[in-house]
C-alpha atoms as a PDB file:
ATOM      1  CA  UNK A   1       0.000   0.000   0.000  1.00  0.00           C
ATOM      2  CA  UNK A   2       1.312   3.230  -0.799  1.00  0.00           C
ATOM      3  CA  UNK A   3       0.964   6.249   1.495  1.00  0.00           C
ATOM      4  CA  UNK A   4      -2.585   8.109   1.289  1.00  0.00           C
ATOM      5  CA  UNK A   5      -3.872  11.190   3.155  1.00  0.00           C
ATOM      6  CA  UNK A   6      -6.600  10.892   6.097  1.00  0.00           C
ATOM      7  CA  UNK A   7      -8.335  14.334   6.268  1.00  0.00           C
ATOM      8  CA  UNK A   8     -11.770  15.116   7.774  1.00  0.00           C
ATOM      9  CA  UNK A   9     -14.329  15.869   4.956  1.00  0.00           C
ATOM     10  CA  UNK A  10     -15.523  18.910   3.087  1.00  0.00           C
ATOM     11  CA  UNK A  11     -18.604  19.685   1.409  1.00  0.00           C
ATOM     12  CA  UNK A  12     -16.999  19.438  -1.552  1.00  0.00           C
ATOM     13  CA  UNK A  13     -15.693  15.873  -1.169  1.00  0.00           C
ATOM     14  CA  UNK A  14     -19.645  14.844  -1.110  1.00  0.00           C
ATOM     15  CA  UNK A  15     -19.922  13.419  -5.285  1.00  0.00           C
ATOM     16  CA  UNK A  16     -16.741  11.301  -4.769  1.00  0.00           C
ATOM     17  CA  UNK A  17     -17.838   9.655  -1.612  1.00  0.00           C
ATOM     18  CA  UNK A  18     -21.030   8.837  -2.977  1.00  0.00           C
ATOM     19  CA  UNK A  19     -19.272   7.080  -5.833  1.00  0.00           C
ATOM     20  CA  UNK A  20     -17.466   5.159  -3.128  1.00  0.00           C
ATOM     21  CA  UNK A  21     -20.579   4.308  -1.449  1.00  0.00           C
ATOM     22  CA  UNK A  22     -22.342   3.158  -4.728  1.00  0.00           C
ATOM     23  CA  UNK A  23     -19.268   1.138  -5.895  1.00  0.00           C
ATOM     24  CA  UNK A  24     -19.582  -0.882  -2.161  1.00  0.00           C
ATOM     25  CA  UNK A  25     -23.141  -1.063  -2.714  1.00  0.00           C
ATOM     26  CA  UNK A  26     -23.005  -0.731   1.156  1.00  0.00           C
ATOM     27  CA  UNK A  27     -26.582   1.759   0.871  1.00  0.00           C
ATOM     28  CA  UNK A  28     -28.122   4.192  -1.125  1.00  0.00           C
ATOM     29  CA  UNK A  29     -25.713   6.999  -1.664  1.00  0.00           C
ATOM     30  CA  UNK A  30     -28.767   9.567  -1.987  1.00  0.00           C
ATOM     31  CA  UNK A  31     -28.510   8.561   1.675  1.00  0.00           C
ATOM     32  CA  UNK A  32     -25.091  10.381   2.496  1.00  0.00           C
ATOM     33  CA  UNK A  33     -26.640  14.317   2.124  1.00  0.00           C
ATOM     34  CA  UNK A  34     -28.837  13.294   5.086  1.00  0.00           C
ATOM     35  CA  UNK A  35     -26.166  11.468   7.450  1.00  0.00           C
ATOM     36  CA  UNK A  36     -23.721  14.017   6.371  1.00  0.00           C
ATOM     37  CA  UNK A  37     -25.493  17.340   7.153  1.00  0.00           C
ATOM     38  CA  UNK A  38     -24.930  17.378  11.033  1.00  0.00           C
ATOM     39  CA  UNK A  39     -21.179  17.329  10.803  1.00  0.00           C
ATOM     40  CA  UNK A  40     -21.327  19.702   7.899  1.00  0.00           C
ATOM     41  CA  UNK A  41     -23.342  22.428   9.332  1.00  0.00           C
ATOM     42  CA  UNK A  42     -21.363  21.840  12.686  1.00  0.00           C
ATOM     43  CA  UNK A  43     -24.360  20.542  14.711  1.00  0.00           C
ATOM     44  CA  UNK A  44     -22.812  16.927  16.207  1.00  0.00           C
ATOM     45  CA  UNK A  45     -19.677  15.715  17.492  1.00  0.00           C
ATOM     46  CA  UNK A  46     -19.224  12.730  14.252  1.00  0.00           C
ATOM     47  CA  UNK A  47     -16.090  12.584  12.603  1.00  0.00           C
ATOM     48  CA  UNK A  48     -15.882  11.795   9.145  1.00  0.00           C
ATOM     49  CA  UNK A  49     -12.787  11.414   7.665  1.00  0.00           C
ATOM     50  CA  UNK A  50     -11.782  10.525   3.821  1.00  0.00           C
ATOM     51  CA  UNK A  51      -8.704  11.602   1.634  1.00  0.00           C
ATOM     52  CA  UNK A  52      -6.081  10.154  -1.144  1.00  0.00           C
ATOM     53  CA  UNK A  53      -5.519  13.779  -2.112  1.00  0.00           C
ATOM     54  CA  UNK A  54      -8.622  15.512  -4.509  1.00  0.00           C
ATOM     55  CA  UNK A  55     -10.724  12.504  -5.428  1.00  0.00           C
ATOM     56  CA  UNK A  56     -11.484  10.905  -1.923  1.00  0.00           C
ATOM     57  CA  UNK A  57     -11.356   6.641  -2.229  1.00  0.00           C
ATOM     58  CA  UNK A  58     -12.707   6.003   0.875  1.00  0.00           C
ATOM     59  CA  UNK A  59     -15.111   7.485   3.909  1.00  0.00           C
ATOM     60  CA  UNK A  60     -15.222   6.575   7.472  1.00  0.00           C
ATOM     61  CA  UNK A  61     -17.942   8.157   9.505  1.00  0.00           C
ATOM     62  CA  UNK A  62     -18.576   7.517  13.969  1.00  0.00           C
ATOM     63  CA  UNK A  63     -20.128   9.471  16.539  1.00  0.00           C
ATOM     64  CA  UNK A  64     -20.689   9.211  20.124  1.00  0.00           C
ATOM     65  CA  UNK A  65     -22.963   6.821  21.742  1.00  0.00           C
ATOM     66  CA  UNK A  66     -25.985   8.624  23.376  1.00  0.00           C
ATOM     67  CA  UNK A  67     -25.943   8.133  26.842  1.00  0.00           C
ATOM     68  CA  UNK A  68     -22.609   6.893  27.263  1.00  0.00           C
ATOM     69  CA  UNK A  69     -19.214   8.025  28.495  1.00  0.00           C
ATOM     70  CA  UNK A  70     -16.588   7.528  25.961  1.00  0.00           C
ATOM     71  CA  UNK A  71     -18.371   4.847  24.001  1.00  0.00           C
ATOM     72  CA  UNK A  72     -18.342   5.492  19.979  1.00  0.00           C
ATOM     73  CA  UNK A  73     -19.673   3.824  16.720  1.00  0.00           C
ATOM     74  CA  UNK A  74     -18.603   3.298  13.584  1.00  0.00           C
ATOM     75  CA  UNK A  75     -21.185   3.525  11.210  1.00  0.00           C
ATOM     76  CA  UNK A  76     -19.496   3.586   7.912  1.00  0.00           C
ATOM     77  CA  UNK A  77     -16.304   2.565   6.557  1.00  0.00           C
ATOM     78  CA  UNK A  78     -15.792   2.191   2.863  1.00  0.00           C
ATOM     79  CA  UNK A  79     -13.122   1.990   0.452  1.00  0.00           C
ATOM     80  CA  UNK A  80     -13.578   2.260  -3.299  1.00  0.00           C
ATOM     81  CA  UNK A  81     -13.438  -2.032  -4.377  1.00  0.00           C
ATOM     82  CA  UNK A  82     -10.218  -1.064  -6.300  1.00  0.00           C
ATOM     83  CA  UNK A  83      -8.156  -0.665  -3.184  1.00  0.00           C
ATOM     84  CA  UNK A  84      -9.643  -2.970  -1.143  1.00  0.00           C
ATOM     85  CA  UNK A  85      -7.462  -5.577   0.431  1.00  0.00           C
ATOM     86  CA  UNK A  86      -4.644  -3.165   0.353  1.00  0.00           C
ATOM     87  CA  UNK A  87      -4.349  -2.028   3.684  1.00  0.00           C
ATOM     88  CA  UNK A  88      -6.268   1.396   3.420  1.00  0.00           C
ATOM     89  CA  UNK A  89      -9.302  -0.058   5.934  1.00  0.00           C
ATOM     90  CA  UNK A  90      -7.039  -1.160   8.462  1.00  0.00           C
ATOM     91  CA  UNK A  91      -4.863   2.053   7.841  1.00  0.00           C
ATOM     92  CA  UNK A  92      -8.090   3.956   8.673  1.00  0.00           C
ATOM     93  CA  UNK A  93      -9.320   1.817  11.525  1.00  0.00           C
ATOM     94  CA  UNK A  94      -6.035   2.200  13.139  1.00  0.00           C
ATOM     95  CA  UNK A  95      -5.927   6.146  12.521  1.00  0.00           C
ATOM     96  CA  UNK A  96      -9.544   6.729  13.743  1.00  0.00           C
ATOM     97  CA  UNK A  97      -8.673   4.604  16.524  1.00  0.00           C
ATOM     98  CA  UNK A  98      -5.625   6.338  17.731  1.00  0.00           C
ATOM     99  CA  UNK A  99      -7.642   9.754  16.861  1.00  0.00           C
ATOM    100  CA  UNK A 100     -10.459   8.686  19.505  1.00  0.00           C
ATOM    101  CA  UNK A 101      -7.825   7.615  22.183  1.00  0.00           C
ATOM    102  CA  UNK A 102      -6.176  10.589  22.169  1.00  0.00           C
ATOM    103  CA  UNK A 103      -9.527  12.876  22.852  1.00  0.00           C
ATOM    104  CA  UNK A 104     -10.283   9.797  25.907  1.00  0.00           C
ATOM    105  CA  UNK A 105     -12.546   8.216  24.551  1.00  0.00           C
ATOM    106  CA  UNK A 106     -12.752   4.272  25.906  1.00  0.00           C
ATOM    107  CA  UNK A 107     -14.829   2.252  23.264  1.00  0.00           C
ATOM    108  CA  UNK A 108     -15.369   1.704  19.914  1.00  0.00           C
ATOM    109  CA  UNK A 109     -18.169  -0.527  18.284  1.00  0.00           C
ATOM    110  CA  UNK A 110     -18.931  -1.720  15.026  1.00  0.00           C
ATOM    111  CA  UNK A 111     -22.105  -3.072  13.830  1.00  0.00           C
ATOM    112  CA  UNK A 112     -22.798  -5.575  10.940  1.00  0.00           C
ATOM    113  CA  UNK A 113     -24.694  -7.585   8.898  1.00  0.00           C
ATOM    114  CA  UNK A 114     -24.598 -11.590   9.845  1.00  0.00           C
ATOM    115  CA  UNK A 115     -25.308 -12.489   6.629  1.00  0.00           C
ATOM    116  CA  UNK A 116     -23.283 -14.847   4.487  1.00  0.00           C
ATOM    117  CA  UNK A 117     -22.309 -11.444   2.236  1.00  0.00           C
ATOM    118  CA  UNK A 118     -20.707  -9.955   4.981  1.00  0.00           C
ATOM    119  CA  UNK A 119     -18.288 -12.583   6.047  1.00  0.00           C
ATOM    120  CA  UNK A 120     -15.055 -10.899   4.357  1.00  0.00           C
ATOM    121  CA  UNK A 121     -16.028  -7.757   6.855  1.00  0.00           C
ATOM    122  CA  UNK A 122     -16.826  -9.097   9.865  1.00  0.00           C
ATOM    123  CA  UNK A 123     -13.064 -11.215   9.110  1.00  0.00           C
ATOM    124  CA  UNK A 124     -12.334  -7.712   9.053  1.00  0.00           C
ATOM    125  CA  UNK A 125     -12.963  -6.469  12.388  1.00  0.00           C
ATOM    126  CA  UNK A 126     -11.243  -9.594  13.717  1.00  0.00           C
ATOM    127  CA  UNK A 127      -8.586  -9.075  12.285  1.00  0.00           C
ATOM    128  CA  UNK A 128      -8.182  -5.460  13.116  1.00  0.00           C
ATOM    129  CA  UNK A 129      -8.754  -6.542  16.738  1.00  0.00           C
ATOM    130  CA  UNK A 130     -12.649  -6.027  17.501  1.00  0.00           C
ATOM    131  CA  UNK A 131     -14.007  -9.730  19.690  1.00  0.00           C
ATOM    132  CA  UNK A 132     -17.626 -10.027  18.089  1.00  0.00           C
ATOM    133  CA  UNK A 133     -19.446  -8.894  21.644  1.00  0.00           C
ATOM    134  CA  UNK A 134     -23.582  -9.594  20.511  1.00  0.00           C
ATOM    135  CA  UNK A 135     -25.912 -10.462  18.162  1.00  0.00           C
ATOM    136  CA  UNK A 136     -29.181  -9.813  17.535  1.00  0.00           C
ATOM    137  CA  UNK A 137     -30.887 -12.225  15.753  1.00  0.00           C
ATOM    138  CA  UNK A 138     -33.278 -10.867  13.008  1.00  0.00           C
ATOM    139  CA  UNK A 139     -32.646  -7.124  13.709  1.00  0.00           C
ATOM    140  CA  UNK A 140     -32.365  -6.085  10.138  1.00  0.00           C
ATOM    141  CA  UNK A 141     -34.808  -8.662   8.489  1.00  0.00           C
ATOM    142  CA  UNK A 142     -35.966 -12.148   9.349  1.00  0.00           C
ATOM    143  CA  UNK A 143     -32.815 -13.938   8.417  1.00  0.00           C
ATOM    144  CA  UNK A 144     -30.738 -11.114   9.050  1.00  0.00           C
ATOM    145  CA  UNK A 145     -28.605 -10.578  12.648  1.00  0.00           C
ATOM    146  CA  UNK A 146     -26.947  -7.860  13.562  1.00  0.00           C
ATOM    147  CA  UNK A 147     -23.186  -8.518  14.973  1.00  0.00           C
ATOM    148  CA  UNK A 148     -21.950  -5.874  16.963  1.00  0.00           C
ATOM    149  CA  UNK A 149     -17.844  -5.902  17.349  1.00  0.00           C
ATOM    150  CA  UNK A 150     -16.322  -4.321  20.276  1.00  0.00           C
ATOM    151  CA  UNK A 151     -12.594  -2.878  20.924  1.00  0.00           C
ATOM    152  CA  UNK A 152     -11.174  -0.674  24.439  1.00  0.00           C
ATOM    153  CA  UNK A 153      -9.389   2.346  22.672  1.00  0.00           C
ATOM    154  CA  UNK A 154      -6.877   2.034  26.222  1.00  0.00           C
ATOM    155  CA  UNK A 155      -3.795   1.912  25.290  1.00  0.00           C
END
């Protein structure tokens, strides 16, 4: 993997990520003006970070955890599929990580699909050090679980 930028996001990085987000086919990416706006107009505490100089490859978004003290989630991590298995996720997981344990925070969770689709990233998580801590059986969907990773951002 070569070196990239991590940077938080602009306004202007918004077409680019949705290209990400449609090449995952991780949601909608009409769906990103609506999670986005908050941490635009400076109204939450997220972080959303991409980068690889002017056309962003990848997004990571997480916020706090309501009613918590020093618990976060990651809600979205993405990389376009042509850099995948490369390095860049676990890059970003270990820069948001370190980011987060700097301000104090304590926790970070992840939550996924159980599915037989998402296999490759809940291997993922593993491997970047989250222990699979629930799931919810038919959360999504009938059929479909919800597997929530969790990993102590002590050092």
């Amino acid at each position: 993997m070569n070196e990239f930028t991590i940077r938080p996001v602009e306004a202007g990085d918004i077409p680019n990520l949705k290209t990400v987000i449609a090449a995952t086919e991780m949601f909608p990416p009409e769906l990103l003006d609506g999670m986005i706006d908050g941490y635009l107009n400076g109204h939450d505490q997220s972080i959303w970070l991409t980068g690889d100089e002017d056309t962003p490859t990848f997004v990571a978004f997480c916020a706090p955890e309501q009613m918590t003290e020093g618990t976060w989630n990651l809600y979205l991590i993405a990389v376009h599929p042509s850099l995948q298995s490369k390095g860049y996720g676990r890059h970003i997981m270990t820069y948001l990580e370190k980011e987060l344990g700097q301000r104090g925070e304590r926790i970070l969770i992840v939550e996924t699909s159980g599915l037989p689709a998402f296999e490759r990233t809940r291997q993922f998580y593993h491997q970047c050090g989250y222990t699979e801590e629930a799931r919810i059986r038919a959360f999504y969907a009938a059929g479909e679980d919800k597997v929530v990773f969790w990993k102590s951002l002590s050092t």
